[in-house]
Protein backbone atom coordinates (compact mmCIF):
# COMPACT_ATOMS: atom_id res chain seq x y z
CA UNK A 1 -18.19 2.84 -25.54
CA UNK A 2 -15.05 0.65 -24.03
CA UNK A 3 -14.05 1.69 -21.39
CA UNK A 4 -9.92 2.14 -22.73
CA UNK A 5 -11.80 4.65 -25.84
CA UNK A 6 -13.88 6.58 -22.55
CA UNK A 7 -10.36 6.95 -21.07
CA UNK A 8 -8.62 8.26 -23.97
CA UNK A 9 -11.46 10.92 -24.89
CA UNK A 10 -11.46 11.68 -21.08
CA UNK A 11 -7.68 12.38 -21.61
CA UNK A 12 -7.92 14.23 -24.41
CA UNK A 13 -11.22 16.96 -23.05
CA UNK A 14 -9.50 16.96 -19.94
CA UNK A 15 -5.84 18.51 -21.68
CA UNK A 16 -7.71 20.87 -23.70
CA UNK A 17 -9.71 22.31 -21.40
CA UNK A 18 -6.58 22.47 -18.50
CA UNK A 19 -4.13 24.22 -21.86
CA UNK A 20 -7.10 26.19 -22.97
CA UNK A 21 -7.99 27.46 -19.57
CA UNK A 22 -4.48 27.63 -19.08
CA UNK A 23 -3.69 29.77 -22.10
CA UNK A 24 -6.87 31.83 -22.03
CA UNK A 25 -6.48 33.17 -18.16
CA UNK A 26 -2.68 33.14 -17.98
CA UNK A 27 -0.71 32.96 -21.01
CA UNK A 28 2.41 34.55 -19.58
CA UNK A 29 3.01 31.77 -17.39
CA UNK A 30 2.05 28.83 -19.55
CA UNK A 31 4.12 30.15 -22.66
CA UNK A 32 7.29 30.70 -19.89
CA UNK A 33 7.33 27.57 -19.14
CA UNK A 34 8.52 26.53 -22.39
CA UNK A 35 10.78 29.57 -22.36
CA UNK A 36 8.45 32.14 -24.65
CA UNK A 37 8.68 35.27 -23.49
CA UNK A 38 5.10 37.23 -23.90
CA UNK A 39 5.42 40.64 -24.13
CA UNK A 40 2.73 43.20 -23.05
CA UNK A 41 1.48 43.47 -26.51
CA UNK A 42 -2.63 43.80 -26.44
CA UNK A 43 -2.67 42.19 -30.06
CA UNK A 44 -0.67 39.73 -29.61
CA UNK A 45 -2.39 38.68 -26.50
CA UNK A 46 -5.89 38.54 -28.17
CA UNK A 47 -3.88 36.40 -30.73
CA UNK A 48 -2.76 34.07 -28.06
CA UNK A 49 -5.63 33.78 -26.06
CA UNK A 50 -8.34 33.49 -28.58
CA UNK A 51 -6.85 29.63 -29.49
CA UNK A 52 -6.89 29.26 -25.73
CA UNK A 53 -10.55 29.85 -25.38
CA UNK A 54 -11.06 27.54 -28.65
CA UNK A 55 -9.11 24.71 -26.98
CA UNK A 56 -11.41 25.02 -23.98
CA UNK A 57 -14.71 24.92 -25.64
CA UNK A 58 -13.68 21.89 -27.98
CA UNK A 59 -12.09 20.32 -24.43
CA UNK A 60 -15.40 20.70 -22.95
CA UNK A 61 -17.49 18.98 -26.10
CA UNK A 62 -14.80 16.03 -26.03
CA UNK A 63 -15.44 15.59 -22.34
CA UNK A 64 -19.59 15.51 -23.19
CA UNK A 65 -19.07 12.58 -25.41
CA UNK A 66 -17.48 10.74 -22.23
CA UNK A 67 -20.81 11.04 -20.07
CA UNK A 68 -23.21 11.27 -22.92
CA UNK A 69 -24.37 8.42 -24.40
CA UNK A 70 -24.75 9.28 -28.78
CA UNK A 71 -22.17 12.13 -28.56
CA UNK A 72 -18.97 9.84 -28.36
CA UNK A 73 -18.22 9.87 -32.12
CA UNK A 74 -18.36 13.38 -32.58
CA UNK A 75 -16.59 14.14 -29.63
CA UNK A 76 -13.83 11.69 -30.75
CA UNK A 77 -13.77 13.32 -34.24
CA UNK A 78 -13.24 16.52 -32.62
CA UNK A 79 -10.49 15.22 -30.26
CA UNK A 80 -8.65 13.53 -33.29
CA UNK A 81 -8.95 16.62 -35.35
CA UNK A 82 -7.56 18.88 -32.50
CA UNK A 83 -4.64 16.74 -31.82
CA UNK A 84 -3.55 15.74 -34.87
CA UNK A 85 -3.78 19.19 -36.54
CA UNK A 86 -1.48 20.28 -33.15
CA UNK A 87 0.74 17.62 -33.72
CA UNK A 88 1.61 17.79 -37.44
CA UNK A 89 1.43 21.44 -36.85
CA UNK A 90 4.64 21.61 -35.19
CA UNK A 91 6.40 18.49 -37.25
CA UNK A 92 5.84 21.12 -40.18
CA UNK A 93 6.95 24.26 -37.79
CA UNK A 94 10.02 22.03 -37.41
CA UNK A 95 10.69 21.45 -40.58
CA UNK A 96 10.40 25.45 -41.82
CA UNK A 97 11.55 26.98 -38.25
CA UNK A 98 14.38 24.59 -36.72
CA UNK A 99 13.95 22.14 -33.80
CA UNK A 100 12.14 24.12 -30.87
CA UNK A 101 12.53 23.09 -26.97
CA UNK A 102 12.17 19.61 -25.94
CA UNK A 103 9.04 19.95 -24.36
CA UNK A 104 7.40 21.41 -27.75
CA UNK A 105 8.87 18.18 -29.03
CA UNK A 106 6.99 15.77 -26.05
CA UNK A 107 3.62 17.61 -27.28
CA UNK A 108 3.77 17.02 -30.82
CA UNK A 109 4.46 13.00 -30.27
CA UNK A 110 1.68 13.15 -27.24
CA UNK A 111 -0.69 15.33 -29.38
CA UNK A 112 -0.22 12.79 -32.56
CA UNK A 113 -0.34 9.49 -30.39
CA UNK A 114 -3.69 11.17 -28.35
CA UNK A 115 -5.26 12.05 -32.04
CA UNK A 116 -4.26 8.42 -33.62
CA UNK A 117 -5.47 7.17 -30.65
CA UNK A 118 -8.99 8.56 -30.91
CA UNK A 119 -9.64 7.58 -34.53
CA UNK A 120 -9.20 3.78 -33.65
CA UNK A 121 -12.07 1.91 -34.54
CA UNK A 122 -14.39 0.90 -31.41
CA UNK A 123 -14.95 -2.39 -31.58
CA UNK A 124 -18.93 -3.37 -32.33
CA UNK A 125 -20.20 -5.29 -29.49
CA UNK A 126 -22.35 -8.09 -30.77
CA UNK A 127 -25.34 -8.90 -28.93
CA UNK A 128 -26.06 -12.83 -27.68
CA UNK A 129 -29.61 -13.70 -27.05
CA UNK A 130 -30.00 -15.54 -23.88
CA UNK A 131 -30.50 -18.63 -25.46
CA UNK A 132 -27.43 -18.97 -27.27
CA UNK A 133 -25.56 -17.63 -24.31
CA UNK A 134 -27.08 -20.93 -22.21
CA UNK A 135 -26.49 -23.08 -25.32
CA UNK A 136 -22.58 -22.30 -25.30
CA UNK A 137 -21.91 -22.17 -21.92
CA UNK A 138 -23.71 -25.66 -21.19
CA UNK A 139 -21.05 -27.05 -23.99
């Protein structure tokens, strides 16, 4: 795999697992800082975390396809499928719910251009025998 399509599936297993860990462990503070307010509400905590914990595990099987060889086009599938379903997630929230803060906004273009990014075709490398490597480089 090239090395830009390594860097983009490193980027992408490396932000879900640091959100999911985030969200699993301490939602209170990673929903603050885009000025949610959590309340002490066991159910809605289980509802919060639970996508947390999914958002690690998927961040962790995106970050496998960047050190094991065979695994990069699933883990690419996942990492487009997580993004982009984040990202036009919240162009549809904003279209039934209203325009939420700006950094809501930065993750939805970031989640869409990480997801569009990971469903670009990886170029085939075409193998040159030997031979025809000597025969066009003594031309």
């Amino acid at each position: 795999m090239p090395f830009f399509s390594k860097a983009v599936l490193f980027l992408a297993g490396a932000t879900s697992v640091g959100i999911g860990a985030a969200i699993l462990i301490i939602p209170e503070a990673f929903f603050a800082y885009n000025g949610i307010v959590l309340h002490q509400d066991p159910s809605l905590l289980s509802e919060v975390r639970a996508p947390g914990g999914t958002l690690l595990v998927l961040g962790v099987f995106m970050l496998v396809g960047v050190f094991i060889s065979g695994s990069e086009t699933a883990a690419r599938n996942i990492a487009a499928a997580v993004f982009l379903s984040y990202g036009f997630a919240r162009i549809f929230s904003v279209a039934v719910d209203g325009t939420p803060d700006e950094k809501l906004v930065f993750a939805a273009v970031f989640e869409i251009g990480i997801g569009l990014l990971c469903i670009l075709p990886v170029p085939l490398r075409r193998k040159v025998e030997p031979s025809a490597a000597a025969a066009l480089a003594s031309r």
